[in-house]
Every structure is written in structure tokens, then in C-alpha cells.
Protein backbone atom coordinates (compact mmCIF):
# COMPACT_ATOMS: atom_id res chain seq x y z
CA UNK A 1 -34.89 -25.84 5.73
CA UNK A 2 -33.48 -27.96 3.50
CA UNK A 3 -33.66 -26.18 0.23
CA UNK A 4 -32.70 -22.84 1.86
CA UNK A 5 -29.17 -24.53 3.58
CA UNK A 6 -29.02 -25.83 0.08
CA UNK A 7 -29.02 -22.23 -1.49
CA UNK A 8 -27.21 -20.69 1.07
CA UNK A 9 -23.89 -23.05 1.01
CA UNK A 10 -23.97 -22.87 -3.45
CA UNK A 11 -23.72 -19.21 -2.75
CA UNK A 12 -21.05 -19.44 -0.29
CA UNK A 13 -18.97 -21.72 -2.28
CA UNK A 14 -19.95 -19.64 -5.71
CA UNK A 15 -18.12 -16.95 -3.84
CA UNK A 16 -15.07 -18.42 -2.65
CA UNK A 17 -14.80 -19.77 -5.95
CA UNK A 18 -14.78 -16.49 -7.19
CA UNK A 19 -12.39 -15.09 -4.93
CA UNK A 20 -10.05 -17.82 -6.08
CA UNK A 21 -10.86 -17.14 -10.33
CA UNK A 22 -9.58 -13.49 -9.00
CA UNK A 23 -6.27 -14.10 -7.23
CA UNK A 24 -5.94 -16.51 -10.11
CA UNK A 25 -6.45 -14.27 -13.22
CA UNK A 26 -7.41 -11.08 -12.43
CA UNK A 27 -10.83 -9.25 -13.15
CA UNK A 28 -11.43 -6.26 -15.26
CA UNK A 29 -14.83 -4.61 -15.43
CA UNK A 30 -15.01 -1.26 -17.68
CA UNK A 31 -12.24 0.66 -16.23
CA UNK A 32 -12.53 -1.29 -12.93
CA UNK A 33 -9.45 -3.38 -12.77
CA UNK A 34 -8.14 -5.89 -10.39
CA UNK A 35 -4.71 -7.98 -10.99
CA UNK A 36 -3.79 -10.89 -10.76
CA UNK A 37 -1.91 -11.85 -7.47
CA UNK A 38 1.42 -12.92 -9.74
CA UNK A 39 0.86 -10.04 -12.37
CA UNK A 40 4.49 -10.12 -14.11
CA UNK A 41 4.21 -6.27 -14.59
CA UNK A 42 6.01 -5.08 -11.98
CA UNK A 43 3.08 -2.46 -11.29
CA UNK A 44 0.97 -4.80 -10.33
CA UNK A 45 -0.07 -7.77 -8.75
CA UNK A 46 2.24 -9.06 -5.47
CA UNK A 47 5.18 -7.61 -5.61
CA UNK A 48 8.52 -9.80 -5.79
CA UNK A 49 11.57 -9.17 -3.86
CA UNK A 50 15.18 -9.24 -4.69
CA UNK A 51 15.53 -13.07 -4.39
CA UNK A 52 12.63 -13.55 -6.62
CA UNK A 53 12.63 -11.08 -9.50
CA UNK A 54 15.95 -9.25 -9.38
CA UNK A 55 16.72 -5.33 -9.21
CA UNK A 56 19.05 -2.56 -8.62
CA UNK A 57 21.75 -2.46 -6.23
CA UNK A 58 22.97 1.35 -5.42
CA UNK A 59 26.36 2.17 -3.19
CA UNK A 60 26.69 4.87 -1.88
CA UNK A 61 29.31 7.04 0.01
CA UNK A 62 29.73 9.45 2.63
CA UNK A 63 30.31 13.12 0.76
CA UNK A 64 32.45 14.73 3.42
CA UNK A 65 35.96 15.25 4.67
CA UNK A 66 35.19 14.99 8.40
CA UNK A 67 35.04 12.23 10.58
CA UNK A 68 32.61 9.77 9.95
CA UNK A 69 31.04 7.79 13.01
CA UNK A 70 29.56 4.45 13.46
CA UNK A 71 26.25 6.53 14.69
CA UNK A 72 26.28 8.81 11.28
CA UNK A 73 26.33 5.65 9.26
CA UNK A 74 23.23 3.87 11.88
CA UNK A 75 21.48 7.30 11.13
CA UNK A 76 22.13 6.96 7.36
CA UNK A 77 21.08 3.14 7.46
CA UNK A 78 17.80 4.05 9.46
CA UNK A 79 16.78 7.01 6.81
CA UNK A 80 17.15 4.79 3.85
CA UNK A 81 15.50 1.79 5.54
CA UNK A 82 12.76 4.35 6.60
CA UNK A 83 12.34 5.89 3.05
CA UNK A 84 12.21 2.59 1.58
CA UNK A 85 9.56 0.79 3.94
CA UNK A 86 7.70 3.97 3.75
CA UNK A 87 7.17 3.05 -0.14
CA UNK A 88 6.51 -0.31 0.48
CA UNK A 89 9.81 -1.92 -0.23
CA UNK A 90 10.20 -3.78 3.13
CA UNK A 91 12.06 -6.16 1.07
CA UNK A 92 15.00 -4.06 0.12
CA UNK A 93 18.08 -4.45 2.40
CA UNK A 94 20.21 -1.37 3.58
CA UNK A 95 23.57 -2.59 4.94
CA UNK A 96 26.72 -0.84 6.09
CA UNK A 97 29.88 -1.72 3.73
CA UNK A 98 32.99 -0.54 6.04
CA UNK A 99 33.04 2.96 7.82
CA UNK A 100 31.92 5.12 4.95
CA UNK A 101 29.96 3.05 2.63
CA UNK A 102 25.97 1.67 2.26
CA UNK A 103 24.73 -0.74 0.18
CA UNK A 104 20.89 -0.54 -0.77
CA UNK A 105 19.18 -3.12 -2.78
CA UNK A 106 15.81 -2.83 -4.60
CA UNK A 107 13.80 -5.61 -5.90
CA UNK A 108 11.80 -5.34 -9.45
CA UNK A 109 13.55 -1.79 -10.32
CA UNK A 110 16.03 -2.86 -12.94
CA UNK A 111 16.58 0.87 -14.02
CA UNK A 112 19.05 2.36 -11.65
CA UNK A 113 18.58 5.65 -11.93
CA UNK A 114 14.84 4.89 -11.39
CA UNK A 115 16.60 3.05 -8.02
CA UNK A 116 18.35 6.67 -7.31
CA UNK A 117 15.03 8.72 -8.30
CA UNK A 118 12.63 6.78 -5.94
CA UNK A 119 15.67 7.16 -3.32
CA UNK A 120 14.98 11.07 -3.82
CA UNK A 121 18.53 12.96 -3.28
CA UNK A 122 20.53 12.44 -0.68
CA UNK A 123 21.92 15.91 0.00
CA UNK A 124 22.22 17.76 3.19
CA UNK A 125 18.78 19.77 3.88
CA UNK A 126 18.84 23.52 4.69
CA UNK A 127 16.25 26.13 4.88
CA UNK A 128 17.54 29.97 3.50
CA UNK A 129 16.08 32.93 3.24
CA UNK A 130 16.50 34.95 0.81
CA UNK A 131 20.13 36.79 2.15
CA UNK A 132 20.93 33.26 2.26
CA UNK A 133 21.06 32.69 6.46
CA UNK A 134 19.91 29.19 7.25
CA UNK A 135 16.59 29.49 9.07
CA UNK A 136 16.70 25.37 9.56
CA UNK A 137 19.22 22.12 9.06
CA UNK A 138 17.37 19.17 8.21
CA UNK A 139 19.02 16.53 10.41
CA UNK A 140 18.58 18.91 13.87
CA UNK A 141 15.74 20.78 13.71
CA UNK A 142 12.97 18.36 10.78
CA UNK A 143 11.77 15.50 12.68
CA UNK A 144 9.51 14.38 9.35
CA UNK A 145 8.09 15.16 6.05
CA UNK A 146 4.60 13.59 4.76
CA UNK A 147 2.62 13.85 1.90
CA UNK A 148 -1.31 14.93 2.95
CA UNK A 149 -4.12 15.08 1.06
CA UNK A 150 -7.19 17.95 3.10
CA UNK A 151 -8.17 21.53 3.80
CA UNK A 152 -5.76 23.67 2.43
CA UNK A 153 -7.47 27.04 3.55
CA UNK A 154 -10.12 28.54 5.33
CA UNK A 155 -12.70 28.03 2.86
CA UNK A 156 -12.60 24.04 3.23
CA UNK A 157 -10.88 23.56 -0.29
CA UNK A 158 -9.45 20.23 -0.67
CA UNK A 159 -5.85 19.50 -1.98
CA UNK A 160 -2.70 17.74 -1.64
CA UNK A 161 -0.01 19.35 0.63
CA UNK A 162 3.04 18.63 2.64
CA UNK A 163 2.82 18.48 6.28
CA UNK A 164 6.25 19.36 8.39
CA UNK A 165 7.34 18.43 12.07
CA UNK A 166 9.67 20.37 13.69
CA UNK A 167 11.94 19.35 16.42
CA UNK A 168 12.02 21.55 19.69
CA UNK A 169 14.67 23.82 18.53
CA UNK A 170 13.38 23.83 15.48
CA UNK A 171 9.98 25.37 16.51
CA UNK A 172 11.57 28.22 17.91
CA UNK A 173 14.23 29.11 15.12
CA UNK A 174 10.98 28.59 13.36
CA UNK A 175 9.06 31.14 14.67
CA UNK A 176 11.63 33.85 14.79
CA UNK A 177 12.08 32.78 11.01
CA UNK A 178 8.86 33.12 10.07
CA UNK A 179 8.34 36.91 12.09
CA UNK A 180 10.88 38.57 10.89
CA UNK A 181 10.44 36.93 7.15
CA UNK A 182 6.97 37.41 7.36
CA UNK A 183 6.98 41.22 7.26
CA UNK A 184 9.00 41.53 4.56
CA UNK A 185 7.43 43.67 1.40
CA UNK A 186 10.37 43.73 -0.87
CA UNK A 187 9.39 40.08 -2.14
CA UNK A 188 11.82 38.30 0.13
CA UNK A 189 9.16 37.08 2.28
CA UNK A 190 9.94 33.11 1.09
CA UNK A 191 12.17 30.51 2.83
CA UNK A 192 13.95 28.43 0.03
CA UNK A 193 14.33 24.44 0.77
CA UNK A 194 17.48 23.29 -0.63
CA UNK A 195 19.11 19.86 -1.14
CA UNK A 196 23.07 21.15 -1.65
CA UNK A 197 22.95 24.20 -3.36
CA UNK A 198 19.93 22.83 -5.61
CA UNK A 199 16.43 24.76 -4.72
CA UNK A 200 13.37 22.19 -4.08
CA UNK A 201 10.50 24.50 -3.42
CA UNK A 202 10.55 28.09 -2.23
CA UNK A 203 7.13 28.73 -0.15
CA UNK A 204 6.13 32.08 0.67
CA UNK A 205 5.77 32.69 4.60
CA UNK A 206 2.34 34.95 5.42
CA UNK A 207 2.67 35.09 9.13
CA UNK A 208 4.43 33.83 12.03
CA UNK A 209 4.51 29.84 12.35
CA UNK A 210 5.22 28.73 16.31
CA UNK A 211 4.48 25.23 16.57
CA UNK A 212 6.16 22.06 15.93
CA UNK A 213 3.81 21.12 13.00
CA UNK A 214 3.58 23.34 10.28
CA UNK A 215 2.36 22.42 6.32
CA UNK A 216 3.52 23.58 2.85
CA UNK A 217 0.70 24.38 -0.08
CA UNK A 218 0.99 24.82 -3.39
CA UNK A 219 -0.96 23.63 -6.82
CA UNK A 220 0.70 19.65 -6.09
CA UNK A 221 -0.58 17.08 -7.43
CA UNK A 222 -0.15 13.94 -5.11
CA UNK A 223 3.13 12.98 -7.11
CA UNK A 224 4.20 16.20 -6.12
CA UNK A 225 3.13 16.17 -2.78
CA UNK A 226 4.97 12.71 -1.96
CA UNK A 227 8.34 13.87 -4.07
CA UNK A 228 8.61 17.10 -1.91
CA UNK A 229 7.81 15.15 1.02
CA UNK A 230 10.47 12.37 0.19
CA UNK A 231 13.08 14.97 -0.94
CA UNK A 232 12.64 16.53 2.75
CA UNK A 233 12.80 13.13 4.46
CA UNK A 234 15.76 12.48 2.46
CA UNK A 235 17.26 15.52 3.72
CA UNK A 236 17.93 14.37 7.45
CA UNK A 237 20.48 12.73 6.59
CA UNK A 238 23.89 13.67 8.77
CA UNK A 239 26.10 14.62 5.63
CA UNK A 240 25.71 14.00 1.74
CA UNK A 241 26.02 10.97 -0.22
CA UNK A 242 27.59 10.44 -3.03
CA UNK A 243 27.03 7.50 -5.52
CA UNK A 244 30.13 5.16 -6.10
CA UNK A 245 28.36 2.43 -7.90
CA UNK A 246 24.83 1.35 -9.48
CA UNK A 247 24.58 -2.01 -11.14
CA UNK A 248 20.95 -4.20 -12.46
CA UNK A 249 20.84 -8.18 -11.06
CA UNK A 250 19.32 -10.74 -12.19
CA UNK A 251 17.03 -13.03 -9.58
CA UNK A 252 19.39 -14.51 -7.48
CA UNK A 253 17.45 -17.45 -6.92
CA UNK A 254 16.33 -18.09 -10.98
CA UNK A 255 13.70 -17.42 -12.86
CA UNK A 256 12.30 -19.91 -12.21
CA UNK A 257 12.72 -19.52 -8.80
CA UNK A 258 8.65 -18.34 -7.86
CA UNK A 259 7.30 -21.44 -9.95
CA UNK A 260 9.43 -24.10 -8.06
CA UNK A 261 8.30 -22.38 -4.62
CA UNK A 262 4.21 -22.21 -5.73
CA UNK A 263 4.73 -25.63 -6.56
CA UNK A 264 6.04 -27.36 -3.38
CA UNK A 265 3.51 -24.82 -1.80
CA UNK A 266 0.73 -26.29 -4.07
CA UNK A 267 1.81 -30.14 -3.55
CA UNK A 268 2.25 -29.68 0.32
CA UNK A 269 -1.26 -27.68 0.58
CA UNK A 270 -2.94 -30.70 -1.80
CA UNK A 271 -0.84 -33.68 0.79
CA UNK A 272 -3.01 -31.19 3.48
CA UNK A 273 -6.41 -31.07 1.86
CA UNK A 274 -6.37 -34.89 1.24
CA UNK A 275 -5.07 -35.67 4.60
CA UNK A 276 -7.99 -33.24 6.33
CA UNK A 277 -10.78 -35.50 4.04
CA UNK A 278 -9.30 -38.86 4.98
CA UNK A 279 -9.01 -38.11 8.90
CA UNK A 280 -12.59 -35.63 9.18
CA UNK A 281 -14.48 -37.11 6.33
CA UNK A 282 -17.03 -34.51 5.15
CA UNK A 283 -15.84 -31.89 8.06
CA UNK A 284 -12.66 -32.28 6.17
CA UNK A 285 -14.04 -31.28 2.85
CA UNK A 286 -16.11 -28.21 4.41
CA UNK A 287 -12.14 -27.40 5.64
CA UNK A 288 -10.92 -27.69 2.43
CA UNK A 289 -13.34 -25.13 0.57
CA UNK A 290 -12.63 -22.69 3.57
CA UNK A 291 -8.65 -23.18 2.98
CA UNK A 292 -9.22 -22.42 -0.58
CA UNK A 293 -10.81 -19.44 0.24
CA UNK A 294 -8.08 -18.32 2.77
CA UNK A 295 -5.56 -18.44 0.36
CA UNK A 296 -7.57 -16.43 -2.15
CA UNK A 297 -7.99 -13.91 0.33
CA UNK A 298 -4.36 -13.66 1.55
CA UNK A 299 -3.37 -13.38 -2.37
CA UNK A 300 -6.12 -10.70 -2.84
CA UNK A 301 -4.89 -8.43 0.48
CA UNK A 302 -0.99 -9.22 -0.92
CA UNK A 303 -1.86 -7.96 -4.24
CA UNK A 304 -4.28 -4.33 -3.25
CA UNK A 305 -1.44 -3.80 -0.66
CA UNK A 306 1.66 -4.28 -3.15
CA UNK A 307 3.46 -6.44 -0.19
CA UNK A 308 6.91 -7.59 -1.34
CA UNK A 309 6.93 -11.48 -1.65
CA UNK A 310 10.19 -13.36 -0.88
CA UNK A 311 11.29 -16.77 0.28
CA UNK A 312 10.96 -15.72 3.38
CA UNK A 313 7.65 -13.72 2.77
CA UNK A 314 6.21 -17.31 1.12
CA UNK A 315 7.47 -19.49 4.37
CA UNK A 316 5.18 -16.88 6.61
CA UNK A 317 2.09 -17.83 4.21
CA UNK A 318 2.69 -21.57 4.21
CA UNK A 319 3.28 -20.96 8.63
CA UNK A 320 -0.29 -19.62 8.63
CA UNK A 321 -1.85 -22.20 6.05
CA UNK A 322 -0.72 -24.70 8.80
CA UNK A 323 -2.70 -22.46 11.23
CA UNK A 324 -5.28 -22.65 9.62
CA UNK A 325 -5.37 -25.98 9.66
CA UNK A 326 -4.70 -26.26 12.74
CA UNK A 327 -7.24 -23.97 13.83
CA UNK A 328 -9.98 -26.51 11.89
CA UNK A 329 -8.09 -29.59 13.69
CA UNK A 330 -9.29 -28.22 17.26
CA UNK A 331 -12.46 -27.53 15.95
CA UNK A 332 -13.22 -31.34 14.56
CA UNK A 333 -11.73 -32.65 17.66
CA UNK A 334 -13.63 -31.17 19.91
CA UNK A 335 -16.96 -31.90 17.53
CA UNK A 336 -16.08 -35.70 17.98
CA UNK A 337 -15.69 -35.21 21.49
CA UNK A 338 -19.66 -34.22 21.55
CA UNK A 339 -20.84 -36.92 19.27
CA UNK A 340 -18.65 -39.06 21.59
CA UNK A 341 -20.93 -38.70 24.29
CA UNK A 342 -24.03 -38.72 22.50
CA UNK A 343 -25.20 -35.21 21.38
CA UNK A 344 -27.04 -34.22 17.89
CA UNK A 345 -24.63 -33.38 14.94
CA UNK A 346 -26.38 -29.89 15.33
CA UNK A 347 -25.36 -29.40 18.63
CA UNK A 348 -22.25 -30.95 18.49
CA UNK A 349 -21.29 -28.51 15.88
CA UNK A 350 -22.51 -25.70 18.08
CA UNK A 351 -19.96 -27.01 21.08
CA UNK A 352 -17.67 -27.68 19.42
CA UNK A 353 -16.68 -24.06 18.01
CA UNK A 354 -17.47 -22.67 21.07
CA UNK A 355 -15.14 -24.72 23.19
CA UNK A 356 -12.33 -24.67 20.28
CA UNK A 357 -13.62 -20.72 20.17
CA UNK A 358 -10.71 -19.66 22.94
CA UNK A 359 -8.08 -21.75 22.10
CA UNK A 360 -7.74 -20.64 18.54
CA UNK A 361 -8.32 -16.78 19.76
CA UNK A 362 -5.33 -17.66 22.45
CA UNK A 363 -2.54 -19.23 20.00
CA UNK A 364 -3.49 -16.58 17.30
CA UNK A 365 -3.16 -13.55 19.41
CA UNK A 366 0.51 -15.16 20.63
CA UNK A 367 1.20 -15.61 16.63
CA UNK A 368 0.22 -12.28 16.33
CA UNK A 369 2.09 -10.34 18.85
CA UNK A 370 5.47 -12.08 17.64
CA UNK A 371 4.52 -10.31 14.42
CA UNK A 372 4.50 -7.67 15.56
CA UNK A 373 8.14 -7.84 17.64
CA UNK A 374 9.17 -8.79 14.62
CA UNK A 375 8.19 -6.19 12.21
CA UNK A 376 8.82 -3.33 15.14
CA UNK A 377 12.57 -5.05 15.87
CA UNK A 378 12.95 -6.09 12.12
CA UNK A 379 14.28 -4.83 8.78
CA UNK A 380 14.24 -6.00 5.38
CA UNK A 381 13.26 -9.85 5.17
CA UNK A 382 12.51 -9.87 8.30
CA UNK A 383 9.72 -7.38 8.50
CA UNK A 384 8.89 -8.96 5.27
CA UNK A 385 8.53 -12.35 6.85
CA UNK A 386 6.27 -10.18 9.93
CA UNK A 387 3.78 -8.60 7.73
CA UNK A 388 3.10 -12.19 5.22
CA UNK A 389 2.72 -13.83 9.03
CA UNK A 390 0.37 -11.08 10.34
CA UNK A 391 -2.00 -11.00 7.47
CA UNK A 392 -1.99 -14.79 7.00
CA UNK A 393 -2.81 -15.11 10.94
CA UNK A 394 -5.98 -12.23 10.73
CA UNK A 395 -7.37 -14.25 7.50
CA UNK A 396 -7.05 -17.58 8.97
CA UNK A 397 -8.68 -16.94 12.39
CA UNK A 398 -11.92 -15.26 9.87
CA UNK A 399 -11.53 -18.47 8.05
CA UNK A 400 -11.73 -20.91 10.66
CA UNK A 401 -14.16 -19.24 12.83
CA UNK A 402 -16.56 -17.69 10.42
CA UNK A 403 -16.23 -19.43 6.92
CA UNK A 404 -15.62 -23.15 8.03
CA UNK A 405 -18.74 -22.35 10.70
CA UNK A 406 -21.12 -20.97 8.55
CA UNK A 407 -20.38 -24.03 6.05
CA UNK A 408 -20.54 -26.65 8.21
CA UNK A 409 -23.53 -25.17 10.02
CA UNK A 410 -25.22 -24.98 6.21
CA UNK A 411 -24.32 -28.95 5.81
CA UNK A 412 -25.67 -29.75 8.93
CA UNK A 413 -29.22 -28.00 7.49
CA UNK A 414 -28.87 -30.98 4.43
CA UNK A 415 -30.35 -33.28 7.26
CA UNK A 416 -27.24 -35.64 6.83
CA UNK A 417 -28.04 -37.57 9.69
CA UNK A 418 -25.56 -39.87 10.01
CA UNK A 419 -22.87 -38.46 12.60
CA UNK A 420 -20.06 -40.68 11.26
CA UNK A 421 -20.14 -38.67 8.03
CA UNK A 422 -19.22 -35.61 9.52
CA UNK A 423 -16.05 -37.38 11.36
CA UNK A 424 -15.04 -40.46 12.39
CA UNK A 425 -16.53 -41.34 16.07
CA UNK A 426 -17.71 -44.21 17.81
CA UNK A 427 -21.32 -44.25 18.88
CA UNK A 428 -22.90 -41.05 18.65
CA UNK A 429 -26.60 -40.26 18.38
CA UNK A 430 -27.82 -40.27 14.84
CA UNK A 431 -30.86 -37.93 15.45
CA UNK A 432 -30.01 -34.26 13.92
């Protein structure tokens, strides 16, 4: 019993160490590659935001002579934002600058013209056939434009297309579109997508299309795929924008700004870990391997999902390391509650996770769903701030209840029999 708990906590602690040497510095196997959490390539690794590494700041104007309303400039606001979040810069800020004017930030691109490519264009989005009658306009009758990757015929071939929904009115222009155009043998059966008077793909129509979701194929490669479908997206916007100013900034905070931040992080989490072995003793310890392996996990889900990392992203992470803490402090309470009255370290290890068991599932879920306001209500920062809080709040509870559990269970089977080892209680019966 002894020599297997022995074997099974090495391996569990070989692992978590090995998590950690990842986040840390990265592992490359053959062509197998993982990066380091704080890769400074900006291609890989956690990404930084604006406050952190600096980037491109793009204004842009509204490109008509009409009237411009507040709503036009919301809708504008809530295209960008969308575009942006969409390829996973929830970081980057789109604000309104007077009645005609948007600002749009975006951390790590320091090209701005990259800024204005991964923007796609921002003209006004028709559909023309080929007399030149608009079939669609993008901002009434598109309701979105996504890159898919599936069946692209009948045969079950695989490739990448782009996948359209229509609005109600634009279903049926649609469809009487696509039945007269359809028929055509003169080689005028195509409906052109423009941006302005600029042609982005010109797909040829077979037969009549009447539904609200319809799909474009071609020989795309997924760049292609995702361009087209940005372009499109792009394309809803209520008028076209013209660009008034581009300019690269520095970090606003510093470069040294990251390094300063790790290391209060690093000096606050080591005032934790030492505080968690002087008050729980060896439970402490067991909660301090389990915390190290929570944070090597967060970096590790940061890093494979490219999540921007800001000051505000980095206080969300350091909220959940305290839940996690937390989380271990009901735990160990309740544990010294049992050996309190007398019960075996192994079943007072047993009770106590399964009393602690609904509190922690309670306060997490609440953590959880004001994530999730957060990122639903939020922009930028904000929704920044949401999805570093989320993640840190789903790796914590797995922490807690599974990794600190299956530890502590494993140093219960070293026959340590002495129950003020394990935490600090009066009485207590020694027997395991």
C-alpha cells in the first residue's frame, strides 16, 4: 500500500512538474511544437495586449455625404468589435471619436497596414449580376459570413468553404436572384460580390437558392476561406470608411511593464504558498504542488487559445489563484473539523472534501456566471478580464477537487499517522 501511494504521488508530481517546465520553456518534439506561455514572437505563446506590448492604432471615418446617426456609428462600433473578437483580439478597443469618427486599437500588430489588412475593407457590400442590378446590400439583407471547413458536394469531398446567412428579405430577393440567374446560358449565370466597385469573388449560381443559409465553394484554402468570409462580414457595415490616420505605439505601460506584473504576481503567490504550509502543515504543502500545477495549466490553455493578456487579463488570474486557495482553505477546515472529533486521518480526508464538495461547487458556479455577464455585456478589457476569470475559475475547481484530493489521498497511503502533521488540531485519533 505503501510503496504503490509512494509511486503513484512521484508520478503525479513528475507530471505537474512537467506541466510547469512547459508553460515555462516550451517543448518541441520533431515537428511537434508547443510555446512557451510568454513566447516574445508575437505568433506565439499568450498573447499581450495594448498595455503590455504596444500596436497599431487605425482612425477611421465615415465615407459619405449623408447624415450620419448615433445608431450608424453603434452599428459601425459593433462590426469592428465583432470582427476583432472574432480573431481573438478581445483586447483591442473600438471607440467612437465625435459623430463621424472610430478609433480601433490593436495590440502586438506594429505594421499598420497589417492593422488595416486583418480589418479586411471596410466598403459598402453589394451583390451584382452581371447587367450590374444589385441582387443583395450587405447591411439589409447578410446577417453573417463564416469560414467552414466540410462536404462541399454530393460525393462527400471535404474542403474549405464560406457559409452565408441571409436575412428575411434577403432570402427572398435571393431566390428570385438565383432563378432567373440560374438559367442563364450566355455565361452570365454568376453573382459578383463587391466591396465599392472592387470585385471579391464572383460564384457561379447552378440553381435556385431559397433559404436563409446558403454557402460559397471554390478551390480555398482556409486563408481564403476566412478572408472571403471577413471581407463579407466587413461588408455590413452602414456606409464606407475611409482611413484618416494609422500610427505604431509603443507599450503604454513599459517594457518592462509584463516583468514588474509576473513579479508582484510571483512574490504574492510565494507570501501564499508559505502562508498555506505554516497554517495546514503538510495539507499545506500537498496545496502548494496542486497551485503550481493550476497555474501551469491556466498558462498552457492561455497560450493553445492565443487569449490576449492585459493588466486587467493578469488581475482575473491572480482573482482565481485566490480561489483556489480558497477553495483548499474550506477543504483543510473542514478536515480539522473531523480530526477534531476524533475520526482517522483517512476518513477525515474523505469528509472533509465531501462536506467542502458543495460549497466550492456553489461560490464557483456564482464566479462563473458573473463571467459570463461580463463577457456577454462586455467589450475590450472587459471581456478580456471575463474570459482570464472564466478559465482560471474551471482550472481551479479541477485543481482543488481532483488534484489536491488525489494527492492528499496518496499521502494519507504513506501511513503518516500522526494527525497533527496533516494540520494543526487538538486531540484527534492517531490511528490511520
Amino acid at each position: 500500500m505503501k510503496a504503490k501511494s509512494i509511486a503513484k504521488l512521484s508520478l503525479a508530481v513528475i507530471i505537474i512538474a512537467f506541466l510547469a517546465y512547459i508553460a515555462a520553456f516550451g517543448l518541441t518534439i520533431g515537428k511537434f511544437s508547443i510555446p512557451k506561455a510568454l513566447d516574445p514572437s508575437p505568433d506565439k505563446g499568450i498573447r499581450k495586449g495594448l498595455d503590455l506590448a504596444g500596436g497599431s492604432v487605425i482612425v477611421f471615418e465615415a465615407d459619405t455625404e449623408g447624415e450620419v446617426t448615433a445608431e450608424d456609428m453603434d452599428a459601425v462600433v459593433a462590426v469592428m468589435t465583432s470582427r476583432l473578437t472574432t480573431m481573438g483580439y478581445t483586447e483591442a478597443p473600438v471607440v467612437k471619436q465625435g459623430d463621424r469618427r472610430v478609433r480601433i486599437e490593436i495590440p502586438e500588430v506594429n505594421d499598420p497596414e497589417k492593422a488595416i489588412a486583418l480589418l479586411g475593407a471596410t466598403a459598402k457590400l453589394t451583390f451584382v449580376d452581371a447587367e450590374g442590378e444589385t441582387v443583395l446590400e450587405g447591411v439589409t439583407d447578410v446577417k453573417s459570413a463564416k469560414a467552414v471547413y466540410g462536404p462541399i458536394d454530393n460525393a462527400g469531398n471535404q474542403g474549405h468553404y464560406v457559409q452565408l446567412e441571409l436575412t428575411s428579405s434577403g432570402q427572398t430577393k435571393f431566390a428570385d436572384a438565383t432563378a432567373r440567374i440560374s438559367q442563364r446560358l450566355d455565361g452570365g449565370n454568376f453573382i459578383a460580390i463587391c466591396l465599392d466597385d472592387t470585385v471579391i469573388s464572383a460564384p457561379r449560381v447552378a440553381q435556385t437558392i431559397n433559404d436563409t443559409t446558403c454557402v460559397i465553394t471554390g478551390d480555398f484554402t482556409a486563408e481564403e476561406a476566412k478572408e472571403l468570409a471577413a471581407q463579407i462580414q466587413s461588408g455590413q457595415l452602414p456606409f464606407g470608411l475611409k482611413q484618416v490616420n494609422k500610427q505604431t505605439v509603443s507599450a503604454q505601460l513599459g517594457a518592462d511593464a509584463l516583468n514588474k506584473s509576473l513579479m508582484a504576481g510571483g512574490i504574492g503567490l510565494l507570501l501564499v504558498m508559505i502562508f498555506m504550509i505554516f497554517r495546514y502543515r503538510l495539507c499545506g504543502f500537498v496545496a502548494d504542488v496542486s497551485l503550481v500545477g493550476y497555474i501551469a495549466i491556466v498558462a498552457l490553455v492561455l497560450t493553445f487559445t492565443r487569449a490576449n493578456l492585459t493588466l486587467p487579463g493578469i488581475a482575473g488570474i491572480i482573482i482565481t489563484i485566490g480561489t483556489a486557495v480558497d477553495a483548499n482553505v474550506i477543504i483543510f477546515e473542514r478536515i480539522k473539523e473531523e480530526l477534531g472529533v476524533g475520526k482517522t486521518i483517512r476518513a477525515s480526508v474523505e469528509a472533509g472534501f465531501k462536506r467542502a464538495f458543495t460549497a466550492i461547487i456553489d461560490s464557483n458556479i456564482t464566479t462563473l456566471i458573473a463571467a459570463g455577464v461580463l463577457y456577454y455585456f462586455g467589450t475590450g478589457t472587459i471581456q478580456g478580464f471575463a474570459i482570464t476569470l472564466f478559465i482560471g475559475t474551471i482550472v481551479s475547481m479541477f485543481t482543488a477537487i481532483f488534484v489536491t484530493k488525489f494527492l492528499l489521498k496518496q499521502t494519507v497511503g504513506l501511513n503518516i499517522r500522526n494527525p497533527k502533521v496533516y494540520c494543526p488540531v487538538k486531540g484527534g485519533n492517531k490511528n490511520v
